[in-house]
N, C-alpha and C. Protein backbone atom coordinates (compact mmCIF):
# COMPACT_ATOMS: atom_id res chain seq x y z
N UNK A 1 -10.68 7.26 -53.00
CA UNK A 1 -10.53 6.53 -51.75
C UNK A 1 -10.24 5.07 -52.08
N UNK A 2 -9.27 4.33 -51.22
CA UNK A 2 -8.82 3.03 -51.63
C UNK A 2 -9.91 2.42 -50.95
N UNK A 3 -9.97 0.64 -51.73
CA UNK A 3 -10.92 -0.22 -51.28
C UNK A 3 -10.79 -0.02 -49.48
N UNK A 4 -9.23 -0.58 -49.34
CA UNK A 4 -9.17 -0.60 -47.59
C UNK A 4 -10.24 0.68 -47.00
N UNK A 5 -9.79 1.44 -47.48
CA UNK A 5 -10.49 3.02 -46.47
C UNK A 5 -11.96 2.65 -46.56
N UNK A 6 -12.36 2.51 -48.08
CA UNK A 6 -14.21 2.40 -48.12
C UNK A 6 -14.36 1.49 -46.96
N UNK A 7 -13.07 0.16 -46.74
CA UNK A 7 -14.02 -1.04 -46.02
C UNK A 7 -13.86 -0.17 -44.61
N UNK A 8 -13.02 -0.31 -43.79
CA UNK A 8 -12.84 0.70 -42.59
C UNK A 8 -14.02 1.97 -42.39
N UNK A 9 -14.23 2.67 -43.36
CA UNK A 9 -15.42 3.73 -43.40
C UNK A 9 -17.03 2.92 -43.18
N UNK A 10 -16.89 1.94 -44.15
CA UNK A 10 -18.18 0.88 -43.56
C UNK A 10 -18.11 -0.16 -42.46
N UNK A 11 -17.09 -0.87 -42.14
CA UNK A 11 -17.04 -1.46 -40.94
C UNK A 11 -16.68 -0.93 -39.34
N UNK A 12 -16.59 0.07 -39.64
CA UNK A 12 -15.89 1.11 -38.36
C UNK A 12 -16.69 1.98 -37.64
N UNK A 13 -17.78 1.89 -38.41
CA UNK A 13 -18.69 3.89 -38.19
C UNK A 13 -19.37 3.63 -37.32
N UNK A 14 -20.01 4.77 -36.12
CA UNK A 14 -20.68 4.77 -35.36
C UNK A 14 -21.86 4.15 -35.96
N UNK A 15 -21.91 2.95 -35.12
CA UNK A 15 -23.92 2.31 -34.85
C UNK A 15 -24.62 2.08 -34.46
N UNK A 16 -26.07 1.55 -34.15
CA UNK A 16 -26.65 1.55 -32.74
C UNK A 16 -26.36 0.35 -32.58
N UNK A 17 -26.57 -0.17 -31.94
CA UNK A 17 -26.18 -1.83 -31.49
C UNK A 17 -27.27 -2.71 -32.77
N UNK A 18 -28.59 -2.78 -32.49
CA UNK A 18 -29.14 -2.82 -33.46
C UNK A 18 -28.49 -3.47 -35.29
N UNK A 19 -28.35 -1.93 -35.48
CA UNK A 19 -27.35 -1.83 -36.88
C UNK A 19 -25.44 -2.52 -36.99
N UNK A 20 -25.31 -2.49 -35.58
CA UNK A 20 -24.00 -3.49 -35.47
C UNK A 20 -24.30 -4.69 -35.90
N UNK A 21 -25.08 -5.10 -35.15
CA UNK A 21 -25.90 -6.63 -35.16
C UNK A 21 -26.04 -7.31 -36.57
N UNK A 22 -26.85 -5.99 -37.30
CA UNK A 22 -27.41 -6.24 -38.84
C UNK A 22 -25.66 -6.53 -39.33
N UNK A 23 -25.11 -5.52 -39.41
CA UNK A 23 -24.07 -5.23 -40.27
C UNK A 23 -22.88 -6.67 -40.16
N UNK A 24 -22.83 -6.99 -38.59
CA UNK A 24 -21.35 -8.40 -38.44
C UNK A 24 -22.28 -9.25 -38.86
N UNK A 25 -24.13 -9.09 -38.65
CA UNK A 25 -24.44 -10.50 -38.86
C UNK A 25 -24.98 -10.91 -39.97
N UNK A 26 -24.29 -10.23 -40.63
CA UNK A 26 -24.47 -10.61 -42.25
C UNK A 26 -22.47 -10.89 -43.26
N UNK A 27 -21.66 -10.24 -42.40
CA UNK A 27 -20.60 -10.41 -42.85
C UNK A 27 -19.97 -11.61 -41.90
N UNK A 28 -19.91 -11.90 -40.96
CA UNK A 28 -19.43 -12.80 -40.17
C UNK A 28 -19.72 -14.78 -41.03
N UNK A 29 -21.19 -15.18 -41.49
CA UNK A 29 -21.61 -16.27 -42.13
C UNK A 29 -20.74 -15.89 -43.39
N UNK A 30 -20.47 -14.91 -43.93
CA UNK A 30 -19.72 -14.66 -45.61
C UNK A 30 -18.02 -15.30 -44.90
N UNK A 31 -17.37 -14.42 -44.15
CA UNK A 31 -15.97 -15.11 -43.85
C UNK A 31 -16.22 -15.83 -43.10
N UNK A 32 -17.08 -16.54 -42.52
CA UNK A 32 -16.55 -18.14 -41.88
C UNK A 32 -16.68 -19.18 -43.32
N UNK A 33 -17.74 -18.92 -44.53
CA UNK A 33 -17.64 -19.79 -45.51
C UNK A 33 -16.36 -19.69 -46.21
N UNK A 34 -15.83 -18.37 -46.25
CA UNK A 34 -14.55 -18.37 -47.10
C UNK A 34 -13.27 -19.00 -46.11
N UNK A 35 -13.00 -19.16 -44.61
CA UNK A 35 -12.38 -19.47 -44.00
C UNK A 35 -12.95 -21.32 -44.21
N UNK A 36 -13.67 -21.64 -44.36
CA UNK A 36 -14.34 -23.33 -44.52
C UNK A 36 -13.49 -23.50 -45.89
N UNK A 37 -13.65 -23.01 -46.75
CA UNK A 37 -13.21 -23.40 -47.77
C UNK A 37 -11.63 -23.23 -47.89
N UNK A 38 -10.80 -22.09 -47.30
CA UNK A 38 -9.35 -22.20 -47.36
C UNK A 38 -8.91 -23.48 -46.49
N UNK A 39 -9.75 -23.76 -45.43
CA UNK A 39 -8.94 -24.95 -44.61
C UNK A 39 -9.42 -26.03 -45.81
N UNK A 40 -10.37 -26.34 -46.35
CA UNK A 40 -10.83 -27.63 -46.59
C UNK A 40 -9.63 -27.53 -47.86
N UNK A 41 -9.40 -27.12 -48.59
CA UNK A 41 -8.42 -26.94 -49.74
C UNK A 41 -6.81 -26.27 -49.53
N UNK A 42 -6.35 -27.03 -48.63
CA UNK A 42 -5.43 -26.07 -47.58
C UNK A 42 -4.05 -26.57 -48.25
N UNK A 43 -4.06 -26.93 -49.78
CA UNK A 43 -2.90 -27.81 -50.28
C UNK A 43 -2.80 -26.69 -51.55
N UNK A 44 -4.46 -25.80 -51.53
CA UNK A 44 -3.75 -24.64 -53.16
C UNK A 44 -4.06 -23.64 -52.45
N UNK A 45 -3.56 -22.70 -53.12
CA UNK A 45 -3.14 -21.20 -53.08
C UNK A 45 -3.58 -20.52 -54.03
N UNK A 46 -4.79 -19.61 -53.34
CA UNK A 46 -6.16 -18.83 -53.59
C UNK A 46 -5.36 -18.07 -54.40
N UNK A 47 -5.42 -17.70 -55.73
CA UNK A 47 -5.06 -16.34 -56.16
C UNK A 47 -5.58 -15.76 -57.62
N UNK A 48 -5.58 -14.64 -57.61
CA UNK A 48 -6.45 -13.81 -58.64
C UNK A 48 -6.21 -12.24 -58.41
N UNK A 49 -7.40 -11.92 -59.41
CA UNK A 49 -7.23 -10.65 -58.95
C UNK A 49 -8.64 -10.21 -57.61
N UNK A 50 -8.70 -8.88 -57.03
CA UNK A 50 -9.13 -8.94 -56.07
C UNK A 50 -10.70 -9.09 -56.22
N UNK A 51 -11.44 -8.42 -57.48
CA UNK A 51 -12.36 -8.79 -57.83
C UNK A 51 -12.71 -10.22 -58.14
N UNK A 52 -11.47 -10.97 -59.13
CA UNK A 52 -12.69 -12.23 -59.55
C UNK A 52 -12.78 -13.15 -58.19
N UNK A 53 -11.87 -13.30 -57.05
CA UNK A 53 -11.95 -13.70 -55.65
C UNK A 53 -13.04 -13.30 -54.82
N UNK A 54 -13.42 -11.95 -55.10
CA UNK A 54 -14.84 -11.44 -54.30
C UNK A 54 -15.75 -12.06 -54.99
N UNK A 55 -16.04 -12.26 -56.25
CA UNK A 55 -16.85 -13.29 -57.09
C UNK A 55 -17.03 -14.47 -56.78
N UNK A 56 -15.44 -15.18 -56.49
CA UNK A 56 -15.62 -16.77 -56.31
C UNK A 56 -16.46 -17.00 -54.84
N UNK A 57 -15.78 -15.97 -53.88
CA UNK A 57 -16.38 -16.53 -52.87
C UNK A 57 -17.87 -15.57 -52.60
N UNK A 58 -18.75 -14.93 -53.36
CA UNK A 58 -20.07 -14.24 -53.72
C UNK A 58 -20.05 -13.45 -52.63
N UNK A 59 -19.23 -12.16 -52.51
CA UNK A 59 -19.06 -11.18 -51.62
C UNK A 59 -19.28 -10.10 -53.02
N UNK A 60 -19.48 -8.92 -52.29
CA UNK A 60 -18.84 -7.73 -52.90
C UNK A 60 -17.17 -7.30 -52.76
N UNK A 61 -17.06 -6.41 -53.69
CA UNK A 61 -15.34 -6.52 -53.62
C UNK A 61 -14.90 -5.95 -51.84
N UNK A 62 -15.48 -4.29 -51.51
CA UNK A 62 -15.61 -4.01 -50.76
C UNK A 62 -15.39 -4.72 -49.33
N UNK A 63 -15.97 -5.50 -48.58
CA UNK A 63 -16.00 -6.99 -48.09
C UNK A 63 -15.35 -7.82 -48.19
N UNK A 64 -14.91 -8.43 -49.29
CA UNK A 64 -13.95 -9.12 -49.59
C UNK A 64 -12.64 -8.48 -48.96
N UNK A 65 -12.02 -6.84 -49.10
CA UNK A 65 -11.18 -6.56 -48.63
C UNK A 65 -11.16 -6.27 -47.06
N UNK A 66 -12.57 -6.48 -46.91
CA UNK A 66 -12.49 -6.71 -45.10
C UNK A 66 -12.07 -8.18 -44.50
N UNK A 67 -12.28 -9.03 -45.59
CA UNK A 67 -12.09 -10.53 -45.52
C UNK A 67 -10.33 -10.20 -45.43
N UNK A 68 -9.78 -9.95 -46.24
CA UNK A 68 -8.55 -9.75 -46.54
C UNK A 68 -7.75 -8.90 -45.17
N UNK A 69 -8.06 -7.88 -45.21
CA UNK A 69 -7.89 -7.19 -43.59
C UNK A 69 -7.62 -8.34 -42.16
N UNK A 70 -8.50 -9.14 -42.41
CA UNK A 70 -8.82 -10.05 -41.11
C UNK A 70 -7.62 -11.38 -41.40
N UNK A 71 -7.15 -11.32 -42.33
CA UNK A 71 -6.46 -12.72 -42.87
C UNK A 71 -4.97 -12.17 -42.90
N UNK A 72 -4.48 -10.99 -43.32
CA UNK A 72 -3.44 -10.19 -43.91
C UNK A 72 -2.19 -10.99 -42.69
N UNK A 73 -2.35 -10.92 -41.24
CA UNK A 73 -1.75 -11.25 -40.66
C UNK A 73 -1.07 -12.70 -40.55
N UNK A 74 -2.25 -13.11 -41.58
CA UNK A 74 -1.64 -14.76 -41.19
C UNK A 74 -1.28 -15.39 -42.49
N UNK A 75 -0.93 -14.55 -43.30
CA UNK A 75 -0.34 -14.78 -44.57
C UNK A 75 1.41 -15.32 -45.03
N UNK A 76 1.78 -15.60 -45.69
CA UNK A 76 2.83 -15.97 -45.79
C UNK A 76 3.31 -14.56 -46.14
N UNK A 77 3.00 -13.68 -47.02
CA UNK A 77 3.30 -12.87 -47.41
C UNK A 77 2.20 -11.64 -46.95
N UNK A 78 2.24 -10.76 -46.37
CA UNK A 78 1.15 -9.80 -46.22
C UNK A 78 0.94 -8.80 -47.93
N UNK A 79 -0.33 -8.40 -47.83
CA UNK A 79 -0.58 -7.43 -48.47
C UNK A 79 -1.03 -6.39 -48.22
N UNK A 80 -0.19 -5.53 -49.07
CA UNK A 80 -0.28 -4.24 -49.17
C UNK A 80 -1.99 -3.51 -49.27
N UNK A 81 -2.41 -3.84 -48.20
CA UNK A 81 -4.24 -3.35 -48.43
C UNK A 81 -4.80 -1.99 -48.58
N UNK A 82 -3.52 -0.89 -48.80
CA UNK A 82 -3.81 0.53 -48.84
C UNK A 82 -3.84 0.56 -50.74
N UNK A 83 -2.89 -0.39 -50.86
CA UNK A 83 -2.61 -0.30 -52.63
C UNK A 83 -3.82 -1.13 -53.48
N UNK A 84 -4.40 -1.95 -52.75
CA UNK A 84 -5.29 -2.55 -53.73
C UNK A 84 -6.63 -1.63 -54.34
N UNK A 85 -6.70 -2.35 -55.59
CA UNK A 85 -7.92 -2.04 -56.16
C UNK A 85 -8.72 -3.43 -57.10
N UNK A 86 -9.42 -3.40 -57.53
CA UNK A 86 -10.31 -4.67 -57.99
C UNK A 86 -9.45 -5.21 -59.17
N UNK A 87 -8.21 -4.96 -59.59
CA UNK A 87 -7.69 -5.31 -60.58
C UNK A 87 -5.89 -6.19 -59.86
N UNK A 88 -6.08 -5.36 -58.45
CA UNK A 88 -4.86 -5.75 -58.02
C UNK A 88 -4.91 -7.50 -58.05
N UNK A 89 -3.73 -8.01 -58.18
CA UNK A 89 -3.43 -9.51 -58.26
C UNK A 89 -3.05 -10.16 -56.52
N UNK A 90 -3.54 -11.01 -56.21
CA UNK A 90 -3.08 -11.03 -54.98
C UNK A 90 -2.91 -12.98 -54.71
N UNK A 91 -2.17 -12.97 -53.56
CA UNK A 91 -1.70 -14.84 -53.80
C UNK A 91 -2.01 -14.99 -52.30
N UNK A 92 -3.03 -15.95 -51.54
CA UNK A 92 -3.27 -16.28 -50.22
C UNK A 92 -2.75 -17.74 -49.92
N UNK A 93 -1.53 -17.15 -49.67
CA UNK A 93 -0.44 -18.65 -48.89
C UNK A 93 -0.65 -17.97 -47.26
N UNK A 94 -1.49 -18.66 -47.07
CA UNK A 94 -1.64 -18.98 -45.59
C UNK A 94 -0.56 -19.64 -44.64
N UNK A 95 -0.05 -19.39 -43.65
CA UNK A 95 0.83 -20.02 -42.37
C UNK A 95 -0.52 -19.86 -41.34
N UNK A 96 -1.08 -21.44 -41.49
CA UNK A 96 -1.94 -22.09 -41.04
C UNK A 96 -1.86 -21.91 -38.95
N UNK A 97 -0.35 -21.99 -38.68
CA UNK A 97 -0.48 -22.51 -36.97
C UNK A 97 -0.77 -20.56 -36.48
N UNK A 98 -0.30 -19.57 -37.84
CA UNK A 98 -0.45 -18.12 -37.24
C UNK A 98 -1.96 -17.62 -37.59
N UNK A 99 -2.06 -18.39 -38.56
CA UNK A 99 -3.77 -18.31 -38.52
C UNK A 99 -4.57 -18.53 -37.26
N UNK A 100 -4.29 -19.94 -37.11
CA UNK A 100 -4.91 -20.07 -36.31
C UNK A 100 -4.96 -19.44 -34.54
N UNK A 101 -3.81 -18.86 -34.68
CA UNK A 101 -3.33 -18.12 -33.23
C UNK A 101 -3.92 -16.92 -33.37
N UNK A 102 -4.06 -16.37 -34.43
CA UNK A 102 -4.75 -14.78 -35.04
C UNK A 102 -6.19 -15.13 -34.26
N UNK A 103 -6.85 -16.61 -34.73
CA UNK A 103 -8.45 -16.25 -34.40
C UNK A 103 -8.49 -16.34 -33.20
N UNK A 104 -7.47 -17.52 -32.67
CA UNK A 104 -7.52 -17.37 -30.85
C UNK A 104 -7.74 -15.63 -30.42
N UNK A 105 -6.59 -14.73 -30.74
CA UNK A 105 -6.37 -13.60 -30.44
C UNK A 105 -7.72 -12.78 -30.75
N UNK A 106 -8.61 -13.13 -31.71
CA UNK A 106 -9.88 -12.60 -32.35
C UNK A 106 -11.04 -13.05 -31.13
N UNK A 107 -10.57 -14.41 -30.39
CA UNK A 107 -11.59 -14.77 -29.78
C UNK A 107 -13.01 -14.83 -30.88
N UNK A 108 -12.07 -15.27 -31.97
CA UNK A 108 -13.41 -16.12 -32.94
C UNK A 108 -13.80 -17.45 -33.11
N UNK A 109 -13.95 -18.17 -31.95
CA UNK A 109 -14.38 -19.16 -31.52
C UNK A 109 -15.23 -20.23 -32.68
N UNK A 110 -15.56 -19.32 -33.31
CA UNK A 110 -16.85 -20.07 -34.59
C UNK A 110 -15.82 -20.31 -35.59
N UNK A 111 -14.43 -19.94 -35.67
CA UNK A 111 -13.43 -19.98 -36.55
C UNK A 111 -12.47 -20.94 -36.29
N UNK A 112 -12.21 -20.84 -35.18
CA UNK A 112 -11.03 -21.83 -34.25
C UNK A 112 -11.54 -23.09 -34.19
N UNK A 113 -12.78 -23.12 -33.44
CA UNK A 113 -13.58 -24.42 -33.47
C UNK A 113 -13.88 -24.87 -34.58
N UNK A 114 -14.01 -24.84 -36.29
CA UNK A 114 -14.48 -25.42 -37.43
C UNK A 114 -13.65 -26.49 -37.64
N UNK A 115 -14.62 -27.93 -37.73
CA UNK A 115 -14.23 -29.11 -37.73
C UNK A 115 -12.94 -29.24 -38.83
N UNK A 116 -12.73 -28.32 -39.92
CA UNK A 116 -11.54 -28.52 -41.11
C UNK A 116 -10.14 -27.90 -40.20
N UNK A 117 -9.93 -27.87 -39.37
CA UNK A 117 -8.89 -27.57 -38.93
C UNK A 117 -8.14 -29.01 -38.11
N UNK A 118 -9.04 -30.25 -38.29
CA UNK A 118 -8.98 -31.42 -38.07
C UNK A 118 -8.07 -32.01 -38.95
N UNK A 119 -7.96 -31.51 -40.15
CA UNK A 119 -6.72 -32.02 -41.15
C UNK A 119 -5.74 -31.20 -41.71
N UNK A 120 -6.04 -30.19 -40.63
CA UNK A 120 -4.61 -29.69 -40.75
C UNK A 120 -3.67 -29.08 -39.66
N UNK A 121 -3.98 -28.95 -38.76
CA UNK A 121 -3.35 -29.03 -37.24
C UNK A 121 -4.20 -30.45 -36.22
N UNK A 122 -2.89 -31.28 -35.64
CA UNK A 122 -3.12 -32.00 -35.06
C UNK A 122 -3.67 -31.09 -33.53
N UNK A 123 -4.60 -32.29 -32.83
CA UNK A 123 -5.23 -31.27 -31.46
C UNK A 123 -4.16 -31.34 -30.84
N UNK A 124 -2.90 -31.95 -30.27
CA UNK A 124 -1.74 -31.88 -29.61
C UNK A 124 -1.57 -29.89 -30.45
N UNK A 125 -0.99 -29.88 -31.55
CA UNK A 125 -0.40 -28.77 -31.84
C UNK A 125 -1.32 -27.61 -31.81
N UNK A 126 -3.16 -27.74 -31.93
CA UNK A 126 -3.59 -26.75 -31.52
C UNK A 126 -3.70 -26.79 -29.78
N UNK A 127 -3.55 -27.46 -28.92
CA UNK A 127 -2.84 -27.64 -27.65
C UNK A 127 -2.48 -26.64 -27.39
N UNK A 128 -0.81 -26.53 -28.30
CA UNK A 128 0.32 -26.10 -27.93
C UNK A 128 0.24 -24.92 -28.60
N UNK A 129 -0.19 -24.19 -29.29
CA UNK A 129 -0.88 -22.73 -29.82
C UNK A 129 -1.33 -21.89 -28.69
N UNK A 130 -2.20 -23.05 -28.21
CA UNK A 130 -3.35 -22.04 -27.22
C UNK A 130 -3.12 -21.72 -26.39
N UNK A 131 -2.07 -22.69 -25.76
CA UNK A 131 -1.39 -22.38 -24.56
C UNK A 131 -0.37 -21.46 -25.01
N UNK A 132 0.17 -21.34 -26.02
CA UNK A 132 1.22 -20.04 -26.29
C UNK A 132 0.92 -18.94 -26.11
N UNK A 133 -0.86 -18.81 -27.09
CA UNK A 133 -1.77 -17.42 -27.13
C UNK A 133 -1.80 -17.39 -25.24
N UNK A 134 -2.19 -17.79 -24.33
CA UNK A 134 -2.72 -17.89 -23.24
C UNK A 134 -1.39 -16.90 -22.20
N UNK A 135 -0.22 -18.03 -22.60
CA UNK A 135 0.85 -17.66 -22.00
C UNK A 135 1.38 -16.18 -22.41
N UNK A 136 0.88 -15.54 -23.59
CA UNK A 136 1.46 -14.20 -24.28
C UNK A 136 0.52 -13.30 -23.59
N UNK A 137 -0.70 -13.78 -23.03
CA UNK A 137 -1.43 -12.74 -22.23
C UNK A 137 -1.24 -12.45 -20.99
N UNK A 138 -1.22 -13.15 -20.49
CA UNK A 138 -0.31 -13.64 -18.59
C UNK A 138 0.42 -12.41 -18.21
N UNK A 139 -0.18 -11.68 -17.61
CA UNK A 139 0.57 -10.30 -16.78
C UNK A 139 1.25 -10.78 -15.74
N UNK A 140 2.85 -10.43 -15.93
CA UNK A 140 3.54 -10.81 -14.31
C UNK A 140 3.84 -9.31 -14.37
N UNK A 141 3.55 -9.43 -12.42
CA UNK A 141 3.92 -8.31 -12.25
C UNK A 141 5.55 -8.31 -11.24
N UNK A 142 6.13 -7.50 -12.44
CA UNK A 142 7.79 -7.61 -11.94
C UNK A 142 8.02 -6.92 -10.47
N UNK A 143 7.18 -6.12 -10.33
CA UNK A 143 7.43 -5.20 -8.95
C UNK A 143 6.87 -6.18 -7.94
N UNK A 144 7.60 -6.63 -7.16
CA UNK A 144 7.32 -7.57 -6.24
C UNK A 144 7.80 -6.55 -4.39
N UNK A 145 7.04 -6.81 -3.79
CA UNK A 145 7.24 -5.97 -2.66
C UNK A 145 7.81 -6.92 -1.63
N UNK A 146 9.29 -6.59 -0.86
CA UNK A 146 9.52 -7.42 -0.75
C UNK A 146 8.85 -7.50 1.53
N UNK A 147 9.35 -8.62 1.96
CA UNK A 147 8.52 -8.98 3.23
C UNK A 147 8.70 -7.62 3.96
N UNK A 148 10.22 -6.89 4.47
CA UNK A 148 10.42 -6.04 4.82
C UNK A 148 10.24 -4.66 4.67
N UNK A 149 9.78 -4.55 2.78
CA UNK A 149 9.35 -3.36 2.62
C UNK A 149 8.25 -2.42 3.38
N UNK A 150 7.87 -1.35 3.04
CA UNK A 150 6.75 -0.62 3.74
C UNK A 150 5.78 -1.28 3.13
N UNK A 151 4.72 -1.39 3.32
CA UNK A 151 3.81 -1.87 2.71
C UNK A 151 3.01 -0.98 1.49
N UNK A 152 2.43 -1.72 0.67
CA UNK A 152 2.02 -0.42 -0.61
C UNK A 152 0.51 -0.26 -0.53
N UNK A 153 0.10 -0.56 0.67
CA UNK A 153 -1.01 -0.11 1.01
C UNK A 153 -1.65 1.18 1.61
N UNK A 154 0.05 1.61 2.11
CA UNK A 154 -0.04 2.92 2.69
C UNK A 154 -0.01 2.96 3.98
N UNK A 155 -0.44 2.21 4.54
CA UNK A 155 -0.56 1.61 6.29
C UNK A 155 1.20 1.98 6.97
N UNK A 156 1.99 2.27 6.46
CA UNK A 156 3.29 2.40 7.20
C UNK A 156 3.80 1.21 8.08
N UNK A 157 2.90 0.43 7.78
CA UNK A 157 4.23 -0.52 8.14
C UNK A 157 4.52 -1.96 7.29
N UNK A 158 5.23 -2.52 8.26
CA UNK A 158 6.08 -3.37 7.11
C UNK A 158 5.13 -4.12 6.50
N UNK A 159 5.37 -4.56 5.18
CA UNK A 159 4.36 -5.53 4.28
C UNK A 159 4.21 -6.88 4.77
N UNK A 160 4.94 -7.40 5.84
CA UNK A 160 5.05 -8.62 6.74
C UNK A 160 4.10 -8.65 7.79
N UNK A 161 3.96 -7.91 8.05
CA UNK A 161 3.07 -7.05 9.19
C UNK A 161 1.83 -6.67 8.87
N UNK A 162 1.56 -6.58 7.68
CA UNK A 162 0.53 -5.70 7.09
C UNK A 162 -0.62 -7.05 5.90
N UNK A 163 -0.18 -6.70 4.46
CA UNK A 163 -1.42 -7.07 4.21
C UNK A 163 -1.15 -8.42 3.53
N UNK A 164 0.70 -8.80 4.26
CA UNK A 164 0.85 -10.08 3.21
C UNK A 164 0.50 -11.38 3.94
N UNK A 165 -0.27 -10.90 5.12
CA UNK A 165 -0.74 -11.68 6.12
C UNK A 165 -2.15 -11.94 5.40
């Protein structure tokens, strides 16, 4: 079984709320420190193999590729997370403004909000992110009924008449 599957088999499985609790609230403090440290050093490019990286940042490897899972998207380059194993080599060039739109989309607030994102997106440009993420959620609804139609309430008569009053 590849690292990815073990992490998915442990982060995925039925739990009681309880054991949810235990389980994010012990991995959640591990990747916000490793997310503190990619912004604060946001000029090099993390790379190794996948083990001595679970080392640097004092995870298990396992974990680490859940760290990796959560980041994959906002990479310059994605990785292949079905192929890794503790020997695989891997390079974390981050694209910082899709990062940061990823955690909006995560609604990881404890991530988005960390003061190191202060030197490296201006608040104008995280502004203009959020309002992008915001605007990509925005349901229009194209079916517009128009004054004369029947109404789609079912009432039979016209939507002018009816409930656009």
């Amino acid at each position: 079984m590849s690292l990815y599957e073990q992490w998915k088999e442990t982060a995925y499985i039925e739990r009681t709320e309880e054991e949810y609790k235990e389980f994010w609230g012990e991995y959640l403090p591990k990747e916000q420190k490793v997310y503190e440290y990619l912004l604060e050093n946001k000029d090099v490019v993390v790379e190794g193999t996948v083990k001595e990286l679970a080392d640097k940042f004092q995870m298990d490897v396992i974990t680490f590729v859940g760290f990796l899972d959560g980041i994959n998207s906002s990479l310059v380059e994605e990785i292949d997370l079905d192929s890794l194993n503790e020997d695989s080599q891997i390079k974390l060039s981050i694209d910082f403004e899709a990062l940061y739109y990823n955690m909006l989309a995560a609604k990881a607030e404890w991530l988005y909000t960390l003061e190191q994102w202060d030197n490296i997106l201006s608040p104008e440009k995280r502004k203009e992110i959020t309002k992008t993420y915001r605007r990509s959620q925005m349901v229009i609804n194209e079916n517009k009924v128009g004054r004369n139609e029947p109404c789609p309430c079912g009432s039979g008569k016209k939507y002018k008449k009816c409930c656009l009053n």
